[in-house]
Protein backbone atom coordinates (compact mmCIF):
# COMPACT_ATOMS: atom_id res chain seq x y z
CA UNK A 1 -58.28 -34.30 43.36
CA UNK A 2 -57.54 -35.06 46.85
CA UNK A 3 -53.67 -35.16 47.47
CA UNK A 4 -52.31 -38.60 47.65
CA UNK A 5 -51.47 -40.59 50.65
CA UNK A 6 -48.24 -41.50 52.06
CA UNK A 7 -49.00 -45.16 52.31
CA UNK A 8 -50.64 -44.96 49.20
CA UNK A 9 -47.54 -43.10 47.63
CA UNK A 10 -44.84 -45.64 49.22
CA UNK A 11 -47.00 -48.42 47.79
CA UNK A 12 -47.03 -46.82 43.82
CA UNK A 13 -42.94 -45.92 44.13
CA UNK A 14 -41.74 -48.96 45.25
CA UNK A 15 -41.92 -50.52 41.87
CA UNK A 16 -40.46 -47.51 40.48
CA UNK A 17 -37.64 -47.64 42.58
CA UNK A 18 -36.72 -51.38 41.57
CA UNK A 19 -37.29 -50.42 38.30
CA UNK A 20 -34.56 -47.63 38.87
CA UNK A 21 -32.28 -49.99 40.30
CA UNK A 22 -32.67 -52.48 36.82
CA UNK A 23 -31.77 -49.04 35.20
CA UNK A 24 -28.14 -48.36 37.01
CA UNK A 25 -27.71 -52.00 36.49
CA UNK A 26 -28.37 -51.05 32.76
CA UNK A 27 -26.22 -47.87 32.68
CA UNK A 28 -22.89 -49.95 34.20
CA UNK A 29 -23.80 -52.66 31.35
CA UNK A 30 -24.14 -50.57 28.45
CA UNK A 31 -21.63 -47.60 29.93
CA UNK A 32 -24.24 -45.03 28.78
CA UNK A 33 -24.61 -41.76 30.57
CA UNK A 34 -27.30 -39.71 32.00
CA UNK A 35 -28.11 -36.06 33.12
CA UNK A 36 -31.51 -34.82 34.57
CA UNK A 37 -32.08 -31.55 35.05
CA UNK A 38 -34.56 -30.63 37.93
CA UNK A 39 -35.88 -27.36 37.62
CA UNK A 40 -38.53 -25.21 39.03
CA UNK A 41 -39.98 -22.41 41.51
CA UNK A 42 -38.55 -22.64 45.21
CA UNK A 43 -40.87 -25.33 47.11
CA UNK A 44 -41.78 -26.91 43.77
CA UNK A 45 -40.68 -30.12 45.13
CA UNK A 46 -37.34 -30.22 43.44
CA UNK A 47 -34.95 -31.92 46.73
CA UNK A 48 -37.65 -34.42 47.03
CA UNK A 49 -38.04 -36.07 43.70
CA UNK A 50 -33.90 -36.20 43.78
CA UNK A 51 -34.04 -37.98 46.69
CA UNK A 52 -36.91 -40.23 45.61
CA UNK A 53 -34.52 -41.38 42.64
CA UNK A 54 -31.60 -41.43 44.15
CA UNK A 55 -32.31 -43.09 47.53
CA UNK A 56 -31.69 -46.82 46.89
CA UNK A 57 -29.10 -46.08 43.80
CA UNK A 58 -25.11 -46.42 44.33
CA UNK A 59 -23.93 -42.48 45.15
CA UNK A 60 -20.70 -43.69 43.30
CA UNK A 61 -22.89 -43.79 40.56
CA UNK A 62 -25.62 -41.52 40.88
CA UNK A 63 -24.62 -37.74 41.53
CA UNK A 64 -26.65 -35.60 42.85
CA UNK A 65 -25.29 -31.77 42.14
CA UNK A 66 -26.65 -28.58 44.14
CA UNK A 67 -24.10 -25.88 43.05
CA UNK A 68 -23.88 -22.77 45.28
CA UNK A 69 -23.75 -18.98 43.71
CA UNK A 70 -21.02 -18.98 42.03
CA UNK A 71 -17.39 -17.71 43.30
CA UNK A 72 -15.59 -14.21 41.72
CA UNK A 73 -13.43 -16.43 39.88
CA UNK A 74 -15.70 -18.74 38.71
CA UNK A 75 -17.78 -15.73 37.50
CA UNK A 76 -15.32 -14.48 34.86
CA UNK A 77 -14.92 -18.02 33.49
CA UNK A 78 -17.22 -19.15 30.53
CA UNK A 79 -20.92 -19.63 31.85
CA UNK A 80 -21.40 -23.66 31.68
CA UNK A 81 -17.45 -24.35 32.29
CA UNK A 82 -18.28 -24.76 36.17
CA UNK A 83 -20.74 -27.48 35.33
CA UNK A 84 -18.77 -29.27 32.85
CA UNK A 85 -16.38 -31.56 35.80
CA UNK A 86 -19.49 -32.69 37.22
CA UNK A 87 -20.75 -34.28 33.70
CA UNK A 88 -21.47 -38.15 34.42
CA UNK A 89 -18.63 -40.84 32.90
CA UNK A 90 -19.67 -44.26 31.07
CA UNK A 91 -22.54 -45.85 33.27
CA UNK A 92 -23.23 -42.71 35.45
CA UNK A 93 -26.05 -40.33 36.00
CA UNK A 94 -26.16 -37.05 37.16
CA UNK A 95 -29.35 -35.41 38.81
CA UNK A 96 -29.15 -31.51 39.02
CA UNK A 97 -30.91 -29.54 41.52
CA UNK A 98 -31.12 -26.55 39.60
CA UNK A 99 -28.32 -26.41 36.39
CA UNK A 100 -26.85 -23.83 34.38
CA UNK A 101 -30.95 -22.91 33.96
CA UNK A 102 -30.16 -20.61 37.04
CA UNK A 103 -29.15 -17.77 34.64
CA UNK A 104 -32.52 -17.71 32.88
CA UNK A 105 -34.35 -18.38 35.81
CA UNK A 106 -33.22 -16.47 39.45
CA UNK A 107 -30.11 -14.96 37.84
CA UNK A 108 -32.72 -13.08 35.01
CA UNK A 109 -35.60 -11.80 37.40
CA UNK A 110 -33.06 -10.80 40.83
CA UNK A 111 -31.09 -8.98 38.37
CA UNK A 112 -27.84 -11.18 39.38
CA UNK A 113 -26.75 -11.36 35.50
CA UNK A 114 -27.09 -8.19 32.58
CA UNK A 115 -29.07 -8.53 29.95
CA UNK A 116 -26.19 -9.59 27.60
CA UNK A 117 -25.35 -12.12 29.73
CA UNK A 118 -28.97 -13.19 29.93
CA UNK A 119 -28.82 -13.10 26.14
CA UNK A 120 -25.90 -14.86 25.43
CA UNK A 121 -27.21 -17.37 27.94
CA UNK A 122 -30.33 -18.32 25.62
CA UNK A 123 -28.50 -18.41 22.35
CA UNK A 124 -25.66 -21.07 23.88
CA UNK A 125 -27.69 -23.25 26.10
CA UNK A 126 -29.60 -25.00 23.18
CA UNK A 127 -25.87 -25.60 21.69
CA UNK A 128 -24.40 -26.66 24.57
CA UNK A 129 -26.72 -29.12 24.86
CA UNK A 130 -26.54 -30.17 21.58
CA UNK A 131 -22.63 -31.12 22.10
CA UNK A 132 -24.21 -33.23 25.12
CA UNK A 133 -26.31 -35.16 22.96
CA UNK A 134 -23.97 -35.65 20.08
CA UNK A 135 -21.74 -37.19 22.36
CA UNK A 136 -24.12 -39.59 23.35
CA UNK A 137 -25.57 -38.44 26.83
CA UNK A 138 -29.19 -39.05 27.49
CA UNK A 139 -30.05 -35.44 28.46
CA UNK A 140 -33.59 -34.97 30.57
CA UNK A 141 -35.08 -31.38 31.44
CA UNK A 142 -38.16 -31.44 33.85
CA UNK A 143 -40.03 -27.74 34.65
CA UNK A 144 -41.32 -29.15 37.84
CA UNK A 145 -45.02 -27.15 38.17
CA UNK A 146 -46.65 -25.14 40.94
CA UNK A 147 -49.72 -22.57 41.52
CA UNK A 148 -48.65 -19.54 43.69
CA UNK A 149 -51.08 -20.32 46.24
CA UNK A 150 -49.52 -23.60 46.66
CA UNK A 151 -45.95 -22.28 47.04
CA UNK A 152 -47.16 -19.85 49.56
CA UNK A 153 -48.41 -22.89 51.72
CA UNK A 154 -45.22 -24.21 51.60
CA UNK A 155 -43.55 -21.23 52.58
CA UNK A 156 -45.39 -20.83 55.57
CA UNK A 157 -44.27 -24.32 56.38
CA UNK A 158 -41.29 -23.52 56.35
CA UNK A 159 -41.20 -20.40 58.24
CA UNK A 160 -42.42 -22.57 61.05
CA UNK A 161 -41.07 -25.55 60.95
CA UNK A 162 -36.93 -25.42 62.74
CA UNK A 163 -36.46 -28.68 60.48
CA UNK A 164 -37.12 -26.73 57.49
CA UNK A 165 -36.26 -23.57 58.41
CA UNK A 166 -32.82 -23.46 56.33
CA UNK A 167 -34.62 -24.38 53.00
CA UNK A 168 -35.91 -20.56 53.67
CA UNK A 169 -33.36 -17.66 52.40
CA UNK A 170 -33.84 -14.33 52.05
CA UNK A 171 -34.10 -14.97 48.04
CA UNK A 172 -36.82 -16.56 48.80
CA UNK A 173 -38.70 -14.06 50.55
CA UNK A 174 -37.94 -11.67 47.88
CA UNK A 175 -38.71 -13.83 45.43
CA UNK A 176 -42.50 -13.81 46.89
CA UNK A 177 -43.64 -10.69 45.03
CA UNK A 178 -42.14 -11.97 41.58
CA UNK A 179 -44.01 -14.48 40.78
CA UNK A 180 -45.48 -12.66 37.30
CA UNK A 181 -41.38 -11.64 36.37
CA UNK A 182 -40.41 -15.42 37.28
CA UNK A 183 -43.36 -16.67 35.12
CA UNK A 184 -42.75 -14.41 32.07
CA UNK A 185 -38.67 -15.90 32.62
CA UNK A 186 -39.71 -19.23 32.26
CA UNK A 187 -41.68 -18.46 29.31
CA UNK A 188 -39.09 -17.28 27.49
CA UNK A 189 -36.68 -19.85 28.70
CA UNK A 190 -38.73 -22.82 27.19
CA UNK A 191 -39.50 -20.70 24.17
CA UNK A 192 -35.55 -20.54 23.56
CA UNK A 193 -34.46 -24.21 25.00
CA UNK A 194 -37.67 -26.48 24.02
CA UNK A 195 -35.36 -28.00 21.31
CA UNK A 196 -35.91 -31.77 19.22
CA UNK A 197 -32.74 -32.86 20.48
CA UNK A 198 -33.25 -31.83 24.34
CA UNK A 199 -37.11 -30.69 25.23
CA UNK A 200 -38.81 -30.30 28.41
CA UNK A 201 -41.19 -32.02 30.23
CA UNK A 202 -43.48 -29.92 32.24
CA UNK A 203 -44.94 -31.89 35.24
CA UNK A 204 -47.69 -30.71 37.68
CA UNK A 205 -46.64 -31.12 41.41
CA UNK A 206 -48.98 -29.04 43.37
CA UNK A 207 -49.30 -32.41 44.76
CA UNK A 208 -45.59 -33.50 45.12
CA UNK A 209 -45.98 -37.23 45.79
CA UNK A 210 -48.21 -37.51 42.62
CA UNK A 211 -45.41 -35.23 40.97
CA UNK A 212 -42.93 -37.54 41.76
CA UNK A 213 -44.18 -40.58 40.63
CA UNK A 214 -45.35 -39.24 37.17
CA UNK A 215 -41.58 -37.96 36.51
CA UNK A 216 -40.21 -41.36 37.34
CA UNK A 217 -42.58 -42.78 35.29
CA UNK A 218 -41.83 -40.71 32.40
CA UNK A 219 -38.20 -41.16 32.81
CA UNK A 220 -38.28 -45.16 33.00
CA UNK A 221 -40.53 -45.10 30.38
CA UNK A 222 -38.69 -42.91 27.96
CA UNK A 223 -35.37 -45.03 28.16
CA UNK A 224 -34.56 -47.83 26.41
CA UNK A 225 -35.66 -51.50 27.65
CA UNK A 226 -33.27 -51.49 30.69
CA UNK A 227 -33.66 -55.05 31.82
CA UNK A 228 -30.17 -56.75 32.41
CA UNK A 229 -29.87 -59.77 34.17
CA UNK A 230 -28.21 -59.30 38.08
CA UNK A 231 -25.29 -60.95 38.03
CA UNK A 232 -24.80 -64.09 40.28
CA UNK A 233 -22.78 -64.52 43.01
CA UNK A 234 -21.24 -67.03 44.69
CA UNK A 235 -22.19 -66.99 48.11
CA UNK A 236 -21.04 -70.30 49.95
CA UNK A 237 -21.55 -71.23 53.74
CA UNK A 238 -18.91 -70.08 56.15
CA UNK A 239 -16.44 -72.90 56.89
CA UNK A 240 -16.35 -71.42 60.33
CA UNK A 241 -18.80 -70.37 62.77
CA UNK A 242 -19.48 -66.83 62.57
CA UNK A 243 -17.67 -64.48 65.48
CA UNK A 244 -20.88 -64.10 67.50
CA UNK A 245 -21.39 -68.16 67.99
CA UNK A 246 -17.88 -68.48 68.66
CA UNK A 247 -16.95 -65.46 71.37
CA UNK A 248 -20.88 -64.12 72.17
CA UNK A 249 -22.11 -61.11 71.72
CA UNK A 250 -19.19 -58.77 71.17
CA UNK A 251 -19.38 -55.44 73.84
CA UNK A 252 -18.91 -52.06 72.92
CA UNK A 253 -15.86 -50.43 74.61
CA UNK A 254 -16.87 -47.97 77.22
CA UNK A 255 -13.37 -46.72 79.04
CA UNK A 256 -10.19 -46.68 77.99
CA UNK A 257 -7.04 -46.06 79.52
CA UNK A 258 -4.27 -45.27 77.68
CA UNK A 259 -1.91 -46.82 79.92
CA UNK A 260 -3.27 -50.39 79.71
């Protein structure tokens, strides 16, 4: 299947997006609260479906979360506790680039956590995400899908493009001849946290545009009927003429002198 369009693409999300609006609209009527956690293999796409979400939503509402390694203090707390303060309030929703999924994923295979960390890690995630859920959070986990010779393409990219240069680390290179370790990681990650009460949703995005638009789909479509009417406003006619008719165009300032 030949990779989709941009037009094409900008055409299909459009809807989505308005659709997405109607749903924040929901979330400040109802006060419910939402976390979607965006997983995957560098260059899966992950930045770009965020953004496609997120782009016409309130940021005072919709948080979008990219946490950095952790700091020495932060690593003797308890595992999760660093992502706890970023948990959405009523009629909020939170959009993770990568969650506490980091230990089972990059931590596991790059050796950045032991084994009974690793451990521990499986055996609380599925209960810490069953206190989200009990408290009434909508909780969302997308594996975000792509073939190795894919992500090599988009390496490459990288590599020589200066715009997308910094996406590049030296993880990443590394990270190259691991591909088998980070598949057999992921394996046993959704083996441990594919749970009733918070399962994920694998979604092919060798072809990222396509990728996007099937997650947003699924997501609309697996929340409740989100339709709330916009409220109206009351918008009347200025009594006065606005500042433009009155003075002209206004001029930017281009010298000043602080003794005028």
């Amino acid at each position: 299947m030949n990779k989709l369009k941009r037009k094409e693409y900008e055409k299909l999300l459009e809807p989505l997006q308005l659709e997405l609006v109607d749903m924040s609209r929901w979330l400040q009527h109802s006060g419910k609260r939402i976390v979607v956690v965006i997983e995957g293999r560098d260059t899966a796409g992950k930045g770009g479906v965020i953004n496609a979400i997120s782009e016409h939503l309130n940021p005072r509402q919709c948080h979008v979360v990219a946490l950095s390694k952790p700091s020495e203090r932060e690593n003797t707390q308890w595992y999760f506790q660093r992502y706890v303060p970023y948990l959405p309030a009523a009629g909020e929703i939170l959009l993770l680039d990568r969650s506490w999924y980091n230990r089972a994923g990059v931590e596991k295979v790059m050796g950045f956590c032991n084994d009974d960390q690793y451990r521990a890690f499986l055996k609380q995630a599925p209960v810490f995400e069953q206190l989200l859920v009990d408290d009434g959070i909508l909780l969302f986990k997308y594996w975000l899908t792509v073939d190795q010779s894919e992500q090599e393409e988009r390496f490459a990219e990288r590599l020589q493009d200066p715009l997308k240069r910094w996406k590049l680390s030296s993880i990443d290179v590394q990270a190259r001849a691991k591909y088998a370790d980070y598949t057999k990681a992921r394996e046993a990650m959704l083996k441990a946290t594919h749970t009733k009460i918070a399962p994920w949703t694998l979604v092919d995005f060798n072809d990222q545009r396509r990728g996007r638009l099937t997650l947003i789909g699924d997501l609309l479509h697996r929340l409740p009927d989100t339709q709330v009417p916009d409220a109206e406003l009351d918008f009347p006619p200025l009594k006065s003429k606005p500042l433009k008719e009155r003075f002209g165009v206004v001029k930017p300032i281009t010298g000043y002198d602080a003794n005028d």
